[in-house]
Protein backbone atom coordinates (compact mmCIF):
# COMPACT_ATOMS: atom_id res chain seq x y z
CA UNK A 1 0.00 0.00 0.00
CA UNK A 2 1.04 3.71 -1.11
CA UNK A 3 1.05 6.32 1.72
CA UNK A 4 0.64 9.83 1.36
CA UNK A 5 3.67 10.32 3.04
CA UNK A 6 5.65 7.91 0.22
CA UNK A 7 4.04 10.07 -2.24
CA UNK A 8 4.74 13.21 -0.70
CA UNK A 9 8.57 12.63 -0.12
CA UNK A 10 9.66 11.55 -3.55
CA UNK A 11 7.86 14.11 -5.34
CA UNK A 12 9.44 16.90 -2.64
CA UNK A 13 13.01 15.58 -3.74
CA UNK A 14 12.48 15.73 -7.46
CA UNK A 15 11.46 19.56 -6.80
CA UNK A 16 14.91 20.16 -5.05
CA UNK A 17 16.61 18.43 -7.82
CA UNK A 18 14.88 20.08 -10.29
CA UNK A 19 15.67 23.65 -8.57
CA UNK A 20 19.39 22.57 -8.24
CA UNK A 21 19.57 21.30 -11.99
CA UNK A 22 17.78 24.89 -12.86
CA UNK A 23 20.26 27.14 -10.94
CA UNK A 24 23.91 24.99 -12.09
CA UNK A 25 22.09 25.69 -15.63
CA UNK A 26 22.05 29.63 -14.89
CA UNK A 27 25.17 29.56 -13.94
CA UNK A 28 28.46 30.45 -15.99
CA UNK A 29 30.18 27.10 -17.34
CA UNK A 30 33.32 29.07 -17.85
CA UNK A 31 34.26 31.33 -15.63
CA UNK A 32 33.67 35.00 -15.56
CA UNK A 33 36.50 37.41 -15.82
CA UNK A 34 35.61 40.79 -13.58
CA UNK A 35 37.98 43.46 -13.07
CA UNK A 36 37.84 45.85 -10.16
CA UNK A 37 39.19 49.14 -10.68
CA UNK A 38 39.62 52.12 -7.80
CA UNK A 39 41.37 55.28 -6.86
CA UNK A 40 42.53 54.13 -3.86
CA UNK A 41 44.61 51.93 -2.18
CA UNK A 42 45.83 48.52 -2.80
CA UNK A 43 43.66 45.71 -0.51
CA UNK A 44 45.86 43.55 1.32
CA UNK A 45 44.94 40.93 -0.94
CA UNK A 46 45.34 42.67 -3.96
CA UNK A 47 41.51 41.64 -4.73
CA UNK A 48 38.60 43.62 -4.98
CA UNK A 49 37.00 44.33 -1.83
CA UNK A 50 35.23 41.36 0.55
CA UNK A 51 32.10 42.97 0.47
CA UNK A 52 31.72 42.88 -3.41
CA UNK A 53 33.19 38.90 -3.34
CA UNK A 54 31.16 37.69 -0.31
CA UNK A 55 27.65 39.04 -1.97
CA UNK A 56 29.16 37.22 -5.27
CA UNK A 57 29.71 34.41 -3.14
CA UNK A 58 26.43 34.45 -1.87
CA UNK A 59 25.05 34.21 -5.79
CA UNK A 60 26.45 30.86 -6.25
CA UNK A 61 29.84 32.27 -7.16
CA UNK A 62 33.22 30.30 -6.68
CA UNK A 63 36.77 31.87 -7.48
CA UNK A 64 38.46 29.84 -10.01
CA UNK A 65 35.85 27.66 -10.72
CA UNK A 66 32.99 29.99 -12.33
CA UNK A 67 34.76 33.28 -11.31
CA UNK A 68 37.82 35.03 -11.51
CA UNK A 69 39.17 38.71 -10.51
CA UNK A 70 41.39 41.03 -11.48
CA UNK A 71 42.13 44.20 -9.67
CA UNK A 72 44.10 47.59 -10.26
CA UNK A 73 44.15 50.29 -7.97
CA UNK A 74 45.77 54.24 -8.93
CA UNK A 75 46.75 54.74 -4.90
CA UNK A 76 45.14 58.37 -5.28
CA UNK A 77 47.32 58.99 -8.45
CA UNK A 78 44.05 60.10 -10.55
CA UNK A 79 46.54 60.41 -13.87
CA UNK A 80 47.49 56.56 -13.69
CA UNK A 81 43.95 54.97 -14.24
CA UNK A 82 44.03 55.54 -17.57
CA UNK A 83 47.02 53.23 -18.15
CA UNK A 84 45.13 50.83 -15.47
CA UNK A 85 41.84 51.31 -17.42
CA UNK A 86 43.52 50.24 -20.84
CA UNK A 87 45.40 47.41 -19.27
CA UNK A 88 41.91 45.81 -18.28
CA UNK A 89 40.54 46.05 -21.87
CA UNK A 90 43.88 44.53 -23.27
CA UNK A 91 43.23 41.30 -20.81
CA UNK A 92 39.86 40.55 -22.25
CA UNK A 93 37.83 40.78 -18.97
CA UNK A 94 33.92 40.57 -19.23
CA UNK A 95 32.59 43.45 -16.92
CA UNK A 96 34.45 46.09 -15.28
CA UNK A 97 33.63 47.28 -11.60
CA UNK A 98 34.30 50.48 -10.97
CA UNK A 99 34.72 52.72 -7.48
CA UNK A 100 34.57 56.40 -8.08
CA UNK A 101 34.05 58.76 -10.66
CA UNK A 102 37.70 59.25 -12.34
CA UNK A 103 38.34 55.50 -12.41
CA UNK A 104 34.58 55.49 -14.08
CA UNK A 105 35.44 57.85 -17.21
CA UNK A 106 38.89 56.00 -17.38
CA UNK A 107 36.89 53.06 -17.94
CA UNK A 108 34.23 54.55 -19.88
CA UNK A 109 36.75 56.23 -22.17
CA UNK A 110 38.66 52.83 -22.90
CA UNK A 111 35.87 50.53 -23.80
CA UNK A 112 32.07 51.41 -25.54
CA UNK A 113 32.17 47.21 -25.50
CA UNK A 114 32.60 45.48 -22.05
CA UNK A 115 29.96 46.57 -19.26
CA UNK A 116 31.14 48.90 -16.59
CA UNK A 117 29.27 48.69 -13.05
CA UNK A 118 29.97 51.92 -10.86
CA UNK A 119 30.22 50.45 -7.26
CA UNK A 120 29.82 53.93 -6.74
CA UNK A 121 30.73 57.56 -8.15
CA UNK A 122 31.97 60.17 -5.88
CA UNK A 123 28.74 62.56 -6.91
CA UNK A 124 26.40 62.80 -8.88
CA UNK A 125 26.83 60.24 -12.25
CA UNK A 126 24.43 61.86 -14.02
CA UNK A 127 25.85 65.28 -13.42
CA UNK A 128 29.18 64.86 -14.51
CA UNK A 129 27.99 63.25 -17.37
CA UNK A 130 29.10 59.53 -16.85
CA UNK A 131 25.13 58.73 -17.59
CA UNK A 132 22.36 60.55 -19.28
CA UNK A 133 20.22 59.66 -16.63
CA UNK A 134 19.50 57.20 -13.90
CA UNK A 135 16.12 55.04 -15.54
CA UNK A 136 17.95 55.17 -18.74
CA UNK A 137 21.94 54.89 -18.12
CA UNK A 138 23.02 54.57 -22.05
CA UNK A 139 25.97 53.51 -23.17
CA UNK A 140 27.89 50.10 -21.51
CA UNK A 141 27.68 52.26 -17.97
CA UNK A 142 24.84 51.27 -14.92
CA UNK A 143 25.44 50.90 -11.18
CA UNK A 144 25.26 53.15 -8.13
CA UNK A 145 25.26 56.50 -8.52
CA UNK A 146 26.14 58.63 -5.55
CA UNK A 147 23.42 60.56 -3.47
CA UNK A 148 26.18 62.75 -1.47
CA UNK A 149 25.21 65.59 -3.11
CA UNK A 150 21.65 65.56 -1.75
CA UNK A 151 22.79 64.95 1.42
CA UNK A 152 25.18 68.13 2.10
CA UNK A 153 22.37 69.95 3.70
CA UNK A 154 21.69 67.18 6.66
CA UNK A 155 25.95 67.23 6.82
CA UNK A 156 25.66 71.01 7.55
CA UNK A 157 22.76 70.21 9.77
CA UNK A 158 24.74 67.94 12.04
CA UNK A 159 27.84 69.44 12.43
CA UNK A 160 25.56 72.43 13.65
CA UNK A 161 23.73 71.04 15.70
CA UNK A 162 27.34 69.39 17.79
CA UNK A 163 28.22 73.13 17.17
CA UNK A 164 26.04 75.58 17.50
CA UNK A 165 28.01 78.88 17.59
CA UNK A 166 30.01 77.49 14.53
CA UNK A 167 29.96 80.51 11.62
CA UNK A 168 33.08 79.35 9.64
CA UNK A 169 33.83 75.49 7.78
CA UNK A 170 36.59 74.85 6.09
CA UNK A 171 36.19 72.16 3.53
CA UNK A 172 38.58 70.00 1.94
CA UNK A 173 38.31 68.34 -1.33
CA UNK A 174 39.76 67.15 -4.76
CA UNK A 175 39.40 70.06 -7.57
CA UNK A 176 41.21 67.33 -9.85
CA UNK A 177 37.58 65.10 -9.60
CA UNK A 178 34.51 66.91 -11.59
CA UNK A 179 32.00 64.84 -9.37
CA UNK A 180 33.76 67.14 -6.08
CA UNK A 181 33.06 70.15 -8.45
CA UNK A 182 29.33 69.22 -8.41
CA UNK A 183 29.52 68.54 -4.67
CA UNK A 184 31.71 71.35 -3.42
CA UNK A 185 28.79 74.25 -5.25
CA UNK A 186 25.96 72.34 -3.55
CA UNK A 187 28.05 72.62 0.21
CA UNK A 188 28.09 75.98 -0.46
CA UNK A 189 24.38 76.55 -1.37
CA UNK A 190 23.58 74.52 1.71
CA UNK A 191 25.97 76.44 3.93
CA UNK A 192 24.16 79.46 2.45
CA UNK A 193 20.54 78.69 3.98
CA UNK A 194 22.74 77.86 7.62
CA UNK A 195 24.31 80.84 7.40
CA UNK A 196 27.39 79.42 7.54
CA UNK A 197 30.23 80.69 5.69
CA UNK A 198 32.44 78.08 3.50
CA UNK A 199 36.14 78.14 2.80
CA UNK A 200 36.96 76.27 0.14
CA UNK A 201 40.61 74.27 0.57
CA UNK A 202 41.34 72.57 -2.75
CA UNK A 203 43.55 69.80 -2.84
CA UNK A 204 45.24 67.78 -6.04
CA UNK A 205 47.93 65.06 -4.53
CA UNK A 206 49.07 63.84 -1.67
CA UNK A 207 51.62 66.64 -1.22
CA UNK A 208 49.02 69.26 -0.85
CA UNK A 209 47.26 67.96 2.51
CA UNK A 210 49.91 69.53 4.92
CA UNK A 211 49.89 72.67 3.37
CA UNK A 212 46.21 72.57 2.99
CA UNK A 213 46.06 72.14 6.83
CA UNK A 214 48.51 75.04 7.53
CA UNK A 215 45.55 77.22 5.27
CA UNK A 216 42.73 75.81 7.82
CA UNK A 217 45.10 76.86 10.97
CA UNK A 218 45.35 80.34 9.46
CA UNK A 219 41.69 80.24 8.65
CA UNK A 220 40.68 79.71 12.46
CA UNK A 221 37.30 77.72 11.26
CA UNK A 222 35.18 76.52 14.02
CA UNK A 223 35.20 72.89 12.03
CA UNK A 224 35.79 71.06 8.80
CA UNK A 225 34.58 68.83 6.38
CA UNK A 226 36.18 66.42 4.61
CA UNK A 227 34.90 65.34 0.79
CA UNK A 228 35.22 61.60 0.44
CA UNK A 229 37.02 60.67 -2.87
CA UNK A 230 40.10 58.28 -3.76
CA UNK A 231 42.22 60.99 -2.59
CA UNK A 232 40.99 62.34 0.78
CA UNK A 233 40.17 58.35 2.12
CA UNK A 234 44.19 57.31 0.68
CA UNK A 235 45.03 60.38 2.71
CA UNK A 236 42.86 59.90 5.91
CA UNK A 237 45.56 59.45 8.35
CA UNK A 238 47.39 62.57 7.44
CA UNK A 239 43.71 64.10 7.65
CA UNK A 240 43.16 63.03 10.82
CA UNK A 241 46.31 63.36 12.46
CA UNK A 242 45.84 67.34 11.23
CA UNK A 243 42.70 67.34 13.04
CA UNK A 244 43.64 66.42 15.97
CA UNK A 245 46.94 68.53 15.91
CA UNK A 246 44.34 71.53 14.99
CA UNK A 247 41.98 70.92 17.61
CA UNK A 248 39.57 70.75 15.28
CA UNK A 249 36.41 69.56 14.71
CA UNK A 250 35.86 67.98 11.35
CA UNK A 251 32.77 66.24 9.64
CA UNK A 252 33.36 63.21 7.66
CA UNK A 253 31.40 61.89 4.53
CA UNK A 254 31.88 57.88 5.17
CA UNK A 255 32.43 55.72 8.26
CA UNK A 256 35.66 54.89 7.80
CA UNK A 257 37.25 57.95 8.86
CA UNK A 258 35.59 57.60 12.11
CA UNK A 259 36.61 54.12 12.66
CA UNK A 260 40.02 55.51 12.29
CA UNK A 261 39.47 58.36 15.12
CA UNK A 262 37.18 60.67 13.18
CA UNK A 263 34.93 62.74 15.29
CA UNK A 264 31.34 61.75 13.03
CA UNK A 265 30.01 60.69 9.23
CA UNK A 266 27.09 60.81 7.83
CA UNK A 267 26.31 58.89 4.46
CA UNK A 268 26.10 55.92 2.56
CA UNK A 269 28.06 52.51 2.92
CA UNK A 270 30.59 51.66 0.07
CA UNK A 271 30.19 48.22 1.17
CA UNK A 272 26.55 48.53 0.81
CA UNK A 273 26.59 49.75 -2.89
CA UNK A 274 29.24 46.37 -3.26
CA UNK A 275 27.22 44.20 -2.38
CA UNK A 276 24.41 45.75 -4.60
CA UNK A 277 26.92 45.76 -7.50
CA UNK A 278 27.23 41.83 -7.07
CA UNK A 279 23.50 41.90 -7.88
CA UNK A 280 24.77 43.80 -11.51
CA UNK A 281 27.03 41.38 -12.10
CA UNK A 282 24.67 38.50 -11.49
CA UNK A 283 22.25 39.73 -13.65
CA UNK A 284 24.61 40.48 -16.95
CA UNK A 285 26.26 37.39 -16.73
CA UNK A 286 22.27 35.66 -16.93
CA UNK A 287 21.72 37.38 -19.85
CA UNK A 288 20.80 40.74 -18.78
CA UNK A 289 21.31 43.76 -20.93
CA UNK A 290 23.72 46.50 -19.46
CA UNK A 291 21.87 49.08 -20.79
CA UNK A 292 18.81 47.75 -20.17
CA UNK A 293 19.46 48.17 -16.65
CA UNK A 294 18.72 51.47 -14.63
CA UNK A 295 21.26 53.25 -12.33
CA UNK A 296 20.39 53.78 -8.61
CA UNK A 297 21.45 55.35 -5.92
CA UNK A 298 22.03 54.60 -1.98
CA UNK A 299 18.50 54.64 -0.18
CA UNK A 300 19.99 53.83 3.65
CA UNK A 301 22.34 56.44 5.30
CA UNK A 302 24.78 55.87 8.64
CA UNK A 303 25.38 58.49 11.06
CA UNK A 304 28.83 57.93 13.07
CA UNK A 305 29.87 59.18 16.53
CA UNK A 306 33.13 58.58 18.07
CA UNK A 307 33.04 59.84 21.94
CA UNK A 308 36.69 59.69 22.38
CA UNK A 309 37.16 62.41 19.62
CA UNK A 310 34.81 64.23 20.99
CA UNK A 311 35.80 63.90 24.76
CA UNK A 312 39.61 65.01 23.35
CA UNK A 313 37.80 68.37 21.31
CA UNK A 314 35.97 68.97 24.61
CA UNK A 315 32.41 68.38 22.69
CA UNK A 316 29.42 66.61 23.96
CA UNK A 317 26.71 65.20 21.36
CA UNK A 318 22.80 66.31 21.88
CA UNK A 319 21.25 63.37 23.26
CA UNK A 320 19.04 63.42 20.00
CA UNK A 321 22.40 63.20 17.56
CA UNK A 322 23.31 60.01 20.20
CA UNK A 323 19.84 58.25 19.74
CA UNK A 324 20.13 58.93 15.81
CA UNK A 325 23.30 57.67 15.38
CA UNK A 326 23.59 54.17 13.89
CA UNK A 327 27.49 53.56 15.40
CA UNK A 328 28.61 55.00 18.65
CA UNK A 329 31.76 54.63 18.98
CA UNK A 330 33.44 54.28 22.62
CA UNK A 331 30.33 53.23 24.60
């Protein structure tokens, strides 16, 4: 006799066969070649970042068997990617990931063929002209775009409300990177409706932190705000190691500064945009279209306190800047 539950099981399995026959079928049966290319630093693997391999990972996606990487990273020398840029055409890789804007137009300017994923732009993409727009990319270009410049206004906000009497901000960023450009004009409309009056320290290379520092001494700002780019986050410890010799308080676009001793951040995740890049990847290598795939930008922001800073400046955060934040750091 035939029980339900002999009928049930065998027919159960041949569902999770079928589903496991179904996915090996969507998957690559040789292996993909992506290239990562940044502004930054080298990883201490030489790879592109965890977060962008773990969320590939979690696709069904094994290094050397149905994947393989290649990275190349300009160390905040904006002039090299180029070079880097034409290297990764010339070694026949399927999709290019890219992290920030200059490394994007390097890219963009040495292939029209092999899809390029922004892991994200520092500013606005469709601003500086990487992408006509975000529903309709165009071109071999789709990813994250950055939202930082919509988000200069709630900076401002912050660093107000930690300082009230502050008048004067000195900000720091790269006049070498067109998306900064974009960002720089909307800090200054923002610091317009504060009230708050905006020094604008321009930086290039490496060489011209310390003597963008001595300009911020002789400014006497009541704070600072650092621009996240390939530059400024290759040159974090010289930036932070300034503001602390200034006594200075300083407002920082990305967590990682404040890991590093920062006093706060506000913005998106890089590891966030990553792992939503992985999702890009996924999706071309199925089949997918890269222009029939729409742009988007970061839709979850982190606010970052670090208490020791602050206890060294002398500051205390409004209880309602503590309850906001997402990290505390020295609880």
């Amino acid at each position: 006799m035939i029980t339900r539950r002999q009928v049930v099981v065998p027919f159960g399995a041949g569902i999770l066969v079928t589903s496991l026959r179904l996915k090996a079928q969507s998957m690559p049966q040789t292996a993909v070649r992506v290239a990562y290319l940044s502004g930054t630093g080298r990883t201490s693997d030489g790879k592109p970042p965890a977060a962008l391999i773990d969320a590939l990972v979690g696709l069904g996606y094994i290094e050397g068997k149905n994947i393989t990487f290649v990275a190349r990273f300009s160390e905040g020398k904006a002039e090299i990617l180029p070079v880097l840029a034409a290297e990764l055409v010339r070694l026949g890789v399927d999709i290019i990931v890219t992290q920030g804007g200059p490394p994007t137009l390097a890219a963009k300017q040495a292939t029209t063929q092999i899809p390029i994923i922004m892991g994200s732009v520092g500013g606005d993409a469709v601003a500086t002209g990487l992408i006509e727009s975000l529903a309709r990319p165009g071109g071999n270009i789709t990813g994250m775009s950055d939202e930082n410049v919509g988000l200069n206004s709630k900076r401002m906000q912050l660093l107000k409300e930690t300082l009230p009497k502050a008048a004067r901000i000195a900000i720091i960023w790269n006049a070498n990177d067109q998306g900064m450009s974009v960002r720089f004009t909307a800090m200054q409309k923002a610091a317009e409706i504060l009230k708050i009056k905006v020094d604008s320290v321009e930086v290039r290379k490496s060489e011209d932190f310390a003597g963008a520092l001595v300009t911020i001494s002789k400014l006497r700002a009541d704070a600072m705000l650092v621009v996240f780019d390939a530059l400024t986050i290759s040159n974090r410890q010289q930036v932070l190691e300034g503001a602390a010799a200034l006594h200075i308080p300083a407002m920082y676009e990305v967590g990682q500064f404040v890991d590093a001793g920062g006093l706060m951040s506000y913005g998106p995740s890089t590891a966030d945009g990553l792992r939503r890049t992985a999702g890009y990847i996924d999706q071309i290598v199925k089949g997918a279209k890269v222009v029939d795939l729409p742009a988007e930008q970061p839709t979850r922001f982190y606010l970052t306190l670090n208490l020791k800073t602050a206890a060294k400046l002398g500051l205390t955060f409004p209880p309602t800047l503590r309850l906001m934040a997402d990290q505390v750091i020295g609880e």
